[in-house]
C-alpha atoms as a PDB file:
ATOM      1  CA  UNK A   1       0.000   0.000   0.000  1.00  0.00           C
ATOM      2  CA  UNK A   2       3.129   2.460   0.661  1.00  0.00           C
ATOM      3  CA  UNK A   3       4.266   1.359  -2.456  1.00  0.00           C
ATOM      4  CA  UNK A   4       1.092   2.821  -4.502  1.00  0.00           C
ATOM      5  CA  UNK A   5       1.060   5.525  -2.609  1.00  0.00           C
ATOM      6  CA  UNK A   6       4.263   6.891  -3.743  1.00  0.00           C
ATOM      7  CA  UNK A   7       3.706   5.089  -7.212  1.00  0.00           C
ATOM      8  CA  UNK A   8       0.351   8.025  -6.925  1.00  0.00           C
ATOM      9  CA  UNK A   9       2.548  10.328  -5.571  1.00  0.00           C
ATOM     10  CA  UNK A  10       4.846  10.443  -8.249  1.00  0.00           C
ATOM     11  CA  UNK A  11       2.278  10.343 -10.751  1.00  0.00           C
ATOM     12  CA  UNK A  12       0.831  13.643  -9.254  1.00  0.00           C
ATOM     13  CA  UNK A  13       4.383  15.555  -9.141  1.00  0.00           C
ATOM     14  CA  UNK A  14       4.726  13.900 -13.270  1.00  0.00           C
ATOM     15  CA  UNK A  15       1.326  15.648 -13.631  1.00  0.00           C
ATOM     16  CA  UNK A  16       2.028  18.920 -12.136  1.00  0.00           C
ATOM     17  CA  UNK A  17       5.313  19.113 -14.099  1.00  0.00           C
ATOM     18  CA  UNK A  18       3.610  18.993 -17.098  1.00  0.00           C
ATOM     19  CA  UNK A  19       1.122  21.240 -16.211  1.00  0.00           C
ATOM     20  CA  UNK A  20       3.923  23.827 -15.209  1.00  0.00           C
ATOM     21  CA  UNK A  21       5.298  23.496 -18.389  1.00  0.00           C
ATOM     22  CA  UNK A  22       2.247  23.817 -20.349  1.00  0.00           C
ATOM     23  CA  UNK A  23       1.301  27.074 -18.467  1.00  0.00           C
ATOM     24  CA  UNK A  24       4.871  28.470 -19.522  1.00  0.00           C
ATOM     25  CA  UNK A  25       4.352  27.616 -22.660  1.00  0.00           C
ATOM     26  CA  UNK A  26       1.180  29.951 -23.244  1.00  0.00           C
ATOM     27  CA  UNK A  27       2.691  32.813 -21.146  1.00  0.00           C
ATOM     28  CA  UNK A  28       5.424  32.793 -23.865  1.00  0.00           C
ATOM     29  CA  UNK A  29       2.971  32.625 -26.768  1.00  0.00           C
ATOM     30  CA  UNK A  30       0.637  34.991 -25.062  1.00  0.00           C
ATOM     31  CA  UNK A  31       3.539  37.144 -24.849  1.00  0.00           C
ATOM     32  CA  UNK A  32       4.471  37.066 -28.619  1.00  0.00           C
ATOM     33  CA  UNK A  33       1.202  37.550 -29.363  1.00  0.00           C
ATOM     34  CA  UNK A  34       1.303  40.563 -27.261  1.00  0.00           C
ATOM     35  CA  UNK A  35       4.384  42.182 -28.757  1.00  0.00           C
ATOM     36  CA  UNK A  36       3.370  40.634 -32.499  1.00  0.00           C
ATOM     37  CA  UNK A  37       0.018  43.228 -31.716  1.00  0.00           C
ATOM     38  CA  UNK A  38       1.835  46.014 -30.606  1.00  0.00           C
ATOM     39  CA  UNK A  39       4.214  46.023 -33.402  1.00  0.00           C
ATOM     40  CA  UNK A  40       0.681  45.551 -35.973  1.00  0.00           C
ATOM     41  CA  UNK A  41      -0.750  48.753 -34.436  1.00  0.00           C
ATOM     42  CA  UNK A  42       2.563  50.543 -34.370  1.00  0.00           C
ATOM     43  CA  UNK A  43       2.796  49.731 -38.367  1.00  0.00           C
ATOM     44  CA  UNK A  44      -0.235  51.030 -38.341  1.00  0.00           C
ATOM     45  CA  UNK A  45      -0.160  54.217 -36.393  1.00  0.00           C
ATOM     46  CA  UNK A  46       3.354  55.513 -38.586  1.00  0.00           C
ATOM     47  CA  UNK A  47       1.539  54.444 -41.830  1.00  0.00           C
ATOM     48  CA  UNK A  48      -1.769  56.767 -40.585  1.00  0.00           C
ATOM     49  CA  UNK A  49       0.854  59.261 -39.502  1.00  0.00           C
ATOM     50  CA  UNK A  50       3.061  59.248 -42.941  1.00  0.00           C
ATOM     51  CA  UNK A  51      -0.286  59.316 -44.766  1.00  0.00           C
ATOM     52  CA  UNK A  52      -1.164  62.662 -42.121  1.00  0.00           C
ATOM     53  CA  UNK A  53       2.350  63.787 -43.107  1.00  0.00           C
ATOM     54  CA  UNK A  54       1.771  63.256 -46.905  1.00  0.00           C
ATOM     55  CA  UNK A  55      -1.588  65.443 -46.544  1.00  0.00           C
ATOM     56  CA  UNK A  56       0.266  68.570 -44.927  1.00  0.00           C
ATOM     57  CA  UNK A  57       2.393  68.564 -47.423  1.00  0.00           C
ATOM     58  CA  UNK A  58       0.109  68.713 -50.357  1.00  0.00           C
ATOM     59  CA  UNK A  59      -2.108  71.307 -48.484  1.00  0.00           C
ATOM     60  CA  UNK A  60       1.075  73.294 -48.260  1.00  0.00           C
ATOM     61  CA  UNK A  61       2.178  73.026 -51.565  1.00  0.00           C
ATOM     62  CA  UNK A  62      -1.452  74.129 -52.819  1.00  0.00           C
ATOM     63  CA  UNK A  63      -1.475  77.387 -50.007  1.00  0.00           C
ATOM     64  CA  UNK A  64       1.776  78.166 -51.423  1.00  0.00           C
ATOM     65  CA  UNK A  65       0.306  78.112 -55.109  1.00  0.00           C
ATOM     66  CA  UNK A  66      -2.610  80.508 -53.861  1.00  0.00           C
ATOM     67  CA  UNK A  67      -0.327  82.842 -52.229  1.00  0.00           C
ATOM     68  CA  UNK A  68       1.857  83.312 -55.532  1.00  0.00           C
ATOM     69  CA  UNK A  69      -1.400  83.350 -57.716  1.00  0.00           C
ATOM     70  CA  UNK A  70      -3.318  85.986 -54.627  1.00  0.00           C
ATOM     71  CA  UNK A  71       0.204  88.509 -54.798  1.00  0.00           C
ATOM     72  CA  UNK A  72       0.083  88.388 -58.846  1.00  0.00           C
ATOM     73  CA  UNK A  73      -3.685  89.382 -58.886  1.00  0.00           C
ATOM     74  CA  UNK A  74      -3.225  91.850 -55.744  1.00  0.00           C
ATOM     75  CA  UNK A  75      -0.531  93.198 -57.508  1.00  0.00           C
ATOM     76  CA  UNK A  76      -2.438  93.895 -60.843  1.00  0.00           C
ATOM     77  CA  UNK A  77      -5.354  95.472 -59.228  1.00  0.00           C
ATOM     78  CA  UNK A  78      -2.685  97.773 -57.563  1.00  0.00           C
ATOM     79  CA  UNK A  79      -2.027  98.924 -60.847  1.00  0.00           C
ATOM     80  CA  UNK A  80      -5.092  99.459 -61.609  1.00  0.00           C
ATOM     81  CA  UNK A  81      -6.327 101.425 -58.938  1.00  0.00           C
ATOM     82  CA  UNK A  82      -3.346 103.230 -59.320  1.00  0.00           C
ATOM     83  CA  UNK A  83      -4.339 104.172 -63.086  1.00  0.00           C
ATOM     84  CA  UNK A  84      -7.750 104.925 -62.144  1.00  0.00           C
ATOM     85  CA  UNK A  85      -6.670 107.268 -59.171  1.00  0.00           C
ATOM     86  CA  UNK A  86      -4.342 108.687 -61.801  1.00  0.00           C
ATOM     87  CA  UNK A  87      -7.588 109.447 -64.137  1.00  0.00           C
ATOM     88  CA  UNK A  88      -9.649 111.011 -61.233  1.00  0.00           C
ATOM     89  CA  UNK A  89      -6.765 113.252 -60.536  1.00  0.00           C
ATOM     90  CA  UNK A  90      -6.643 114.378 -63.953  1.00  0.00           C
ATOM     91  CA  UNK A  91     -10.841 115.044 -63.929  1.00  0.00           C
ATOM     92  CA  UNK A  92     -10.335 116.699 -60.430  1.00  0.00           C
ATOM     93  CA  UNK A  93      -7.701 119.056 -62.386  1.00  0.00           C
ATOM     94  CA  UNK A  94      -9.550 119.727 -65.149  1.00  0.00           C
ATOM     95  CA  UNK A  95     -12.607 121.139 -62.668  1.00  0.00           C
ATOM     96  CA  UNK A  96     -10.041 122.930 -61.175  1.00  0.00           C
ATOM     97  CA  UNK A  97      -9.139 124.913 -64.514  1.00  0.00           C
ATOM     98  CA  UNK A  98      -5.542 122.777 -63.735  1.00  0.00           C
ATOM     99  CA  UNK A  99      -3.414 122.077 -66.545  1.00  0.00           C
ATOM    100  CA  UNK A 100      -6.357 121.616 -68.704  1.00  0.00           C
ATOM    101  CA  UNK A 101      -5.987 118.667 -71.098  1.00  0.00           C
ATOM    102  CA  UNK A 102      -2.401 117.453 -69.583  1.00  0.00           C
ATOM    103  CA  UNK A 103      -4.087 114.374 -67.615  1.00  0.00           C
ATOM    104  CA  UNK A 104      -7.242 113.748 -70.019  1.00  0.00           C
ATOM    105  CA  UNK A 105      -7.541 110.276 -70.830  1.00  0.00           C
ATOM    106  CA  UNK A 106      -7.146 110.058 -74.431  1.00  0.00           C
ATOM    107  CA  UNK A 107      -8.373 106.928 -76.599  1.00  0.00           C
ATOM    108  CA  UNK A 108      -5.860 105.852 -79.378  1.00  0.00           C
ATOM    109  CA  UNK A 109      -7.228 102.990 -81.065  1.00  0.00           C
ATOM    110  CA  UNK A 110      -9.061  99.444 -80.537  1.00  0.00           C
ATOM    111  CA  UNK A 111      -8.071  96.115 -82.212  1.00  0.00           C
ATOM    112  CA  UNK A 112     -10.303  92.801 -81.817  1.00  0.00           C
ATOM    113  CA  UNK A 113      -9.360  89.374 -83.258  1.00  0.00           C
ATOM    114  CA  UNK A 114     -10.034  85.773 -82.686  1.00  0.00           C
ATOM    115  CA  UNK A 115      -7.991  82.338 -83.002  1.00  0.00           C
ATOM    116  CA  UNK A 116      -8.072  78.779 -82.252  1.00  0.00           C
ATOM    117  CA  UNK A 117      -5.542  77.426 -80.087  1.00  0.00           C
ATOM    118  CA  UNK A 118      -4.651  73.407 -80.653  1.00  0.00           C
ATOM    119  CA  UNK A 119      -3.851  71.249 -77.960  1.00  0.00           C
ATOM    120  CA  UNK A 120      -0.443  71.533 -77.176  1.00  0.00           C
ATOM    121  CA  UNK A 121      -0.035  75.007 -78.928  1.00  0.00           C
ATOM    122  CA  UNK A 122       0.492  78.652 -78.253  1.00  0.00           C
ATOM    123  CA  UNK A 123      -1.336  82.054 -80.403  1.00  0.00           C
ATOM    124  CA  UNK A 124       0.059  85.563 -79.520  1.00  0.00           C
ATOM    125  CA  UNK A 125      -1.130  88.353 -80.774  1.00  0.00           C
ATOM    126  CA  UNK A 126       0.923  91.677 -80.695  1.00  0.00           C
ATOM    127  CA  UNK A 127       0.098  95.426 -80.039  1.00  0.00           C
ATOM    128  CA  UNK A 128       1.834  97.925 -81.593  1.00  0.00           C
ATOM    129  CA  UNK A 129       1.423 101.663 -81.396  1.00  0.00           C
ATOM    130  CA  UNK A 130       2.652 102.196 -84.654  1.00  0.00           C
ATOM    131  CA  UNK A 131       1.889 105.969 -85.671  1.00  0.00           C
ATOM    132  CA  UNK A 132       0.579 106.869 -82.283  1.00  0.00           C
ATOM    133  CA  UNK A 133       4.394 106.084 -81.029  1.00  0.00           C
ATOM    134  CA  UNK A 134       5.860 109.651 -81.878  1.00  0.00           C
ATOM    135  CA  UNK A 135       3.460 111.594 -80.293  1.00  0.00           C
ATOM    136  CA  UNK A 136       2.469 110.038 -76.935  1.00  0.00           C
ATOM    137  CA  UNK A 137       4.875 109.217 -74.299  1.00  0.00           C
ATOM    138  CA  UNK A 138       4.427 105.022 -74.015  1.00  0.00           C
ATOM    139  CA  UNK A 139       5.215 104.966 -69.921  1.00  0.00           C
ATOM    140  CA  UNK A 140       1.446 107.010 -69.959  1.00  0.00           C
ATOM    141  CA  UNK A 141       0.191 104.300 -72.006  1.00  0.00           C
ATOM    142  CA  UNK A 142      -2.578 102.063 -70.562  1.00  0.00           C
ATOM    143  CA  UNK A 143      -3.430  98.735 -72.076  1.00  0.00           C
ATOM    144  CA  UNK A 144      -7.436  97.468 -71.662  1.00  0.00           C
ATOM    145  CA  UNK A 145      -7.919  94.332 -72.429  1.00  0.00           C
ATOM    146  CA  UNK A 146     -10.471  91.591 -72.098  1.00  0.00           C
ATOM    147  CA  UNK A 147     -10.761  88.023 -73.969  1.00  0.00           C
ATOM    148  CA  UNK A 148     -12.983  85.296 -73.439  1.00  0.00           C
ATOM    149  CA  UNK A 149     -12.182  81.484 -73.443  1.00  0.00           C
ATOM    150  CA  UNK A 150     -14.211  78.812 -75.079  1.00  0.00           C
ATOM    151  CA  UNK A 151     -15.160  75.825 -73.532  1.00  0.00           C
ATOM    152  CA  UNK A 152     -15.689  78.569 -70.920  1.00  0.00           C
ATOM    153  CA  UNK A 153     -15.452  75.553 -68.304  1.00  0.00           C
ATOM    154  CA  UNK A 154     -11.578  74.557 -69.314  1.00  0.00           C
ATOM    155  CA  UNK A 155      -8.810  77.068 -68.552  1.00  0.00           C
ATOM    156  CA  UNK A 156      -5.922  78.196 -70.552  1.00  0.00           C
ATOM    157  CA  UNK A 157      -2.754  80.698 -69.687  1.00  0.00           C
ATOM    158  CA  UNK A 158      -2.547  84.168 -70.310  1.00  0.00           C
ATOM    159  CA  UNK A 159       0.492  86.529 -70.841  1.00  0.00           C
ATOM    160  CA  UNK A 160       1.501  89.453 -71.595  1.00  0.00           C
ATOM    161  CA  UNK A 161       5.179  90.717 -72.742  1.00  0.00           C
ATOM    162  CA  UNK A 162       6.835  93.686 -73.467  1.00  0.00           C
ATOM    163  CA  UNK A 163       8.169  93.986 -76.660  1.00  0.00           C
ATOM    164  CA  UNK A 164       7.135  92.101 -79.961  1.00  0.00           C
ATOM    165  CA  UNK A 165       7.574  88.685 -79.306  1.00  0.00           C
ATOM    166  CA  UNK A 166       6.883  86.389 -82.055  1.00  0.00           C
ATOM    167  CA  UNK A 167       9.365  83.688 -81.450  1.00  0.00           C
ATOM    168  CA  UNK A 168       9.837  80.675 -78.576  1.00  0.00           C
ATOM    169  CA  UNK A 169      13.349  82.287 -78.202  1.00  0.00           C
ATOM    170  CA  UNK A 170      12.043  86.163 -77.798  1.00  0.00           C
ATOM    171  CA  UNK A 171       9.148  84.745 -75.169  1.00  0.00           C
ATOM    172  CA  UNK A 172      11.916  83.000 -72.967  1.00  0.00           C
ATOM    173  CA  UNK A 173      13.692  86.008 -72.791  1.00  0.00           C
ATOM    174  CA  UNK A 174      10.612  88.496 -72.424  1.00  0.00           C
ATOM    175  CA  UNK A 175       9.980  90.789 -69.715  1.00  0.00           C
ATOM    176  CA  UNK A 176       6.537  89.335 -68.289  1.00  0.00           C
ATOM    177  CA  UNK A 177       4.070  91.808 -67.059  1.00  0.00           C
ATOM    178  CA  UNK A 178       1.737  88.904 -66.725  1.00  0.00           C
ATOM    179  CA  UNK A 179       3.224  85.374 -66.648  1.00  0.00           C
ATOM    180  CA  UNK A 180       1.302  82.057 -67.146  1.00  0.00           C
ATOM    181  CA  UNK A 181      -1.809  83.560 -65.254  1.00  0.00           C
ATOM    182  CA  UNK A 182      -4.797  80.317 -65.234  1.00  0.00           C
ATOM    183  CA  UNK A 183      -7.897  81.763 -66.948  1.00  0.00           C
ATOM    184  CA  UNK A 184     -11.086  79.615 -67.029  1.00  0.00           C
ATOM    185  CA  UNK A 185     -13.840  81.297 -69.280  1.00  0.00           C
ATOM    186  CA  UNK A 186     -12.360  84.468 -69.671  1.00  0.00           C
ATOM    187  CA  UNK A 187     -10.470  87.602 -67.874  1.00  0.00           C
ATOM    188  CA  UNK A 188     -10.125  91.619 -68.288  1.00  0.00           C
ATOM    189  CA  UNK A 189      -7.732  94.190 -66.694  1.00  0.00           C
ATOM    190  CA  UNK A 190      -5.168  97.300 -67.274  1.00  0.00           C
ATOM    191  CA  UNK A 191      -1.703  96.986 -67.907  1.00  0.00           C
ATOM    192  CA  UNK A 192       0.403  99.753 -67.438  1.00  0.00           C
ATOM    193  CA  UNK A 193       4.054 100.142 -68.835  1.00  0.00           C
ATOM    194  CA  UNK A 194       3.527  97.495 -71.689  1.00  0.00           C
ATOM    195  CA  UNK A 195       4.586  99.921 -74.339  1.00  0.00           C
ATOM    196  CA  UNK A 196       8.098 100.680 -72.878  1.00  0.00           C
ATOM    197  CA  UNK A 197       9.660  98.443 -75.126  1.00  0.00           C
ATOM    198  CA  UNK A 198       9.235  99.076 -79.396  1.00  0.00           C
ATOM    199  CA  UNK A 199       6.423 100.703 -78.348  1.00  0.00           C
ATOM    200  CA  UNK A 200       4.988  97.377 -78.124  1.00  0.00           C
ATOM    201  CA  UNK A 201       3.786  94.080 -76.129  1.00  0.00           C
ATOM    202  CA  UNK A 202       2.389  90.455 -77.252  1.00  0.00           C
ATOM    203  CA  UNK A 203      -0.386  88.759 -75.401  1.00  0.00           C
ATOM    204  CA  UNK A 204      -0.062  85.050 -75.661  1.00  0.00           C
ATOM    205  CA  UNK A 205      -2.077  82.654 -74.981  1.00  0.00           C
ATOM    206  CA  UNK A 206      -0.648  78.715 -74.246  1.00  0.00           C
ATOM    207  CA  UNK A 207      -3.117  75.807 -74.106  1.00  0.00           C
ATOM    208  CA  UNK A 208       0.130  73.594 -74.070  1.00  0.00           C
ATOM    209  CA  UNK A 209      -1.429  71.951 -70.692  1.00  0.00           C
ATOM    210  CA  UNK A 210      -4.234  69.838 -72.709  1.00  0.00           C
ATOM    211  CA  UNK A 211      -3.732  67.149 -74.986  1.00  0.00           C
ATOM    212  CA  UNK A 212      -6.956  66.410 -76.837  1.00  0.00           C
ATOM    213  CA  UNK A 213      -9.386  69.573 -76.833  1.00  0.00           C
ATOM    214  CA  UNK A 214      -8.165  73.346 -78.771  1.00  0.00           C
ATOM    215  CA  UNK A 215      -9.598  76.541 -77.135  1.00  0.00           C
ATOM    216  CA  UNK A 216     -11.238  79.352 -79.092  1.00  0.00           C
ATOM    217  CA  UNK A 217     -10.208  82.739 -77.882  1.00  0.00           C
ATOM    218  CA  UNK A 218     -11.706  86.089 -79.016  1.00  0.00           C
ATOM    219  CA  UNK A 219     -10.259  89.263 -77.726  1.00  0.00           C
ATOM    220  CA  UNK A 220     -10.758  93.259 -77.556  1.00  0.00           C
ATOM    221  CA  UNK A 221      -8.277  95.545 -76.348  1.00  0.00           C
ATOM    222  CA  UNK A 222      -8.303  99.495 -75.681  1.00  0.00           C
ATOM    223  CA  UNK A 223      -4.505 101.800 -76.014  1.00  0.00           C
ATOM    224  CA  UNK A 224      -5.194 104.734 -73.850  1.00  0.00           C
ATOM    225  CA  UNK A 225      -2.671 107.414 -73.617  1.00  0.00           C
ATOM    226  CA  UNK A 226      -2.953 109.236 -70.038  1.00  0.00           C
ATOM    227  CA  UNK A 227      -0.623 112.065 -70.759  1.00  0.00           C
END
């Protein structure tokens, strides 16, 4: 009987070592299921945070886009108001008895004109003073213009140069006064100072963007001499 006692005995201590080692086994596996987790969700927060990241930077690159485009168009209104305070000053003289006729605005010709732009192309068109040049002073020149865009729901890119520039090589090296401004449907405004070379500037217009559809583009523009 002492015999099967310990024979039970040992049995039971067998037993328990095997239940030890089972319970050691899933406290490991539980751990490396634990860390095998941890690393899953930390994969997964730096991809959400790269993909945060990502985001930022494309919302900066865009602000940064609309500042640049914001200062060109603030800039151009400047000059306009500054044309059009020049113009009241010149009425406000002229009701004075001031100088009478120095500031008058004075109309020197108009010149319309159409095209069809290709996909992948560029149309200028250039303004010239031609007789007008020898008897008006061209830094008192003012340049009205206003085009509109067809499809008016696709844009194109407006310029305008100094000079006559007819040629790729002549537009690279242009003075810009307006440079690759986005138009969708059409645009108007005053230019000032686009006569101060050859008593002359090109608009061009680029729809080099689009690959399959041409633009139509009719135009009207206004030389006014302010002097």
């Amino acid at each position: 009987a002492q015999r099967a006692m310990m024979d039970k005995v040992a049995s039971l201590e067998e037993m328990q070592m095997e239940i030890d080692c089972m319970t050691k086994a899933s406290l490991k596996a539980n751990v490396r299921a634990a860390k095998g987790e941890e690393a899953a969700n930390s994969l997964k927060t730096e991809k959400q945070h790269i993909h945060q990241l990502e985001s930022q930077v494309q919302a900066l690159k865009e602000w940064a886009l609309a500042s640049a485009e914001a200062k060109q168009l603030m800039q151009e209104r400047c000059r306009i108001l500054e044309t059009k305070l020049k113009q009241q000053q010149g009425l406000l003289k002229e009701m004075n008895g001031e100088g009478e006729g120095d500031d008058s605005e004075k109309l020197l010709f108009t010149k319309s004109g159409s095209m069809v732009i290709g996909a992948g192309d560029t149309r200028h068109a250039v303004i010239s003073l031609g007789e007008h040049a020898a008897s008006v002073d061209s830094r008192f020149v003012v340049l009205r213009w206003k085009f509109d865009s067809s499809p008016p729901d696709l844009t194109i890119d407006f310029n305008i140069m100094k000079g006559k520039c007819e040629t790729s090589s002549e537009q690279n090296r242009a003075d810009y006064l307006i440079k690759d401004r986005v138009i969708t449907g059409g645009a108007g405004g005053e230019t000032e100072g686009a006569f101060n070379i050859d008593s002359a500037c090109t608009m061009l217009w680029s729809n080099a963007k689009s690959w399959i559809r041409p633009r139509t583009v009719k135009y009207t523009v206004e030389v006014v001499s302010l002097k």
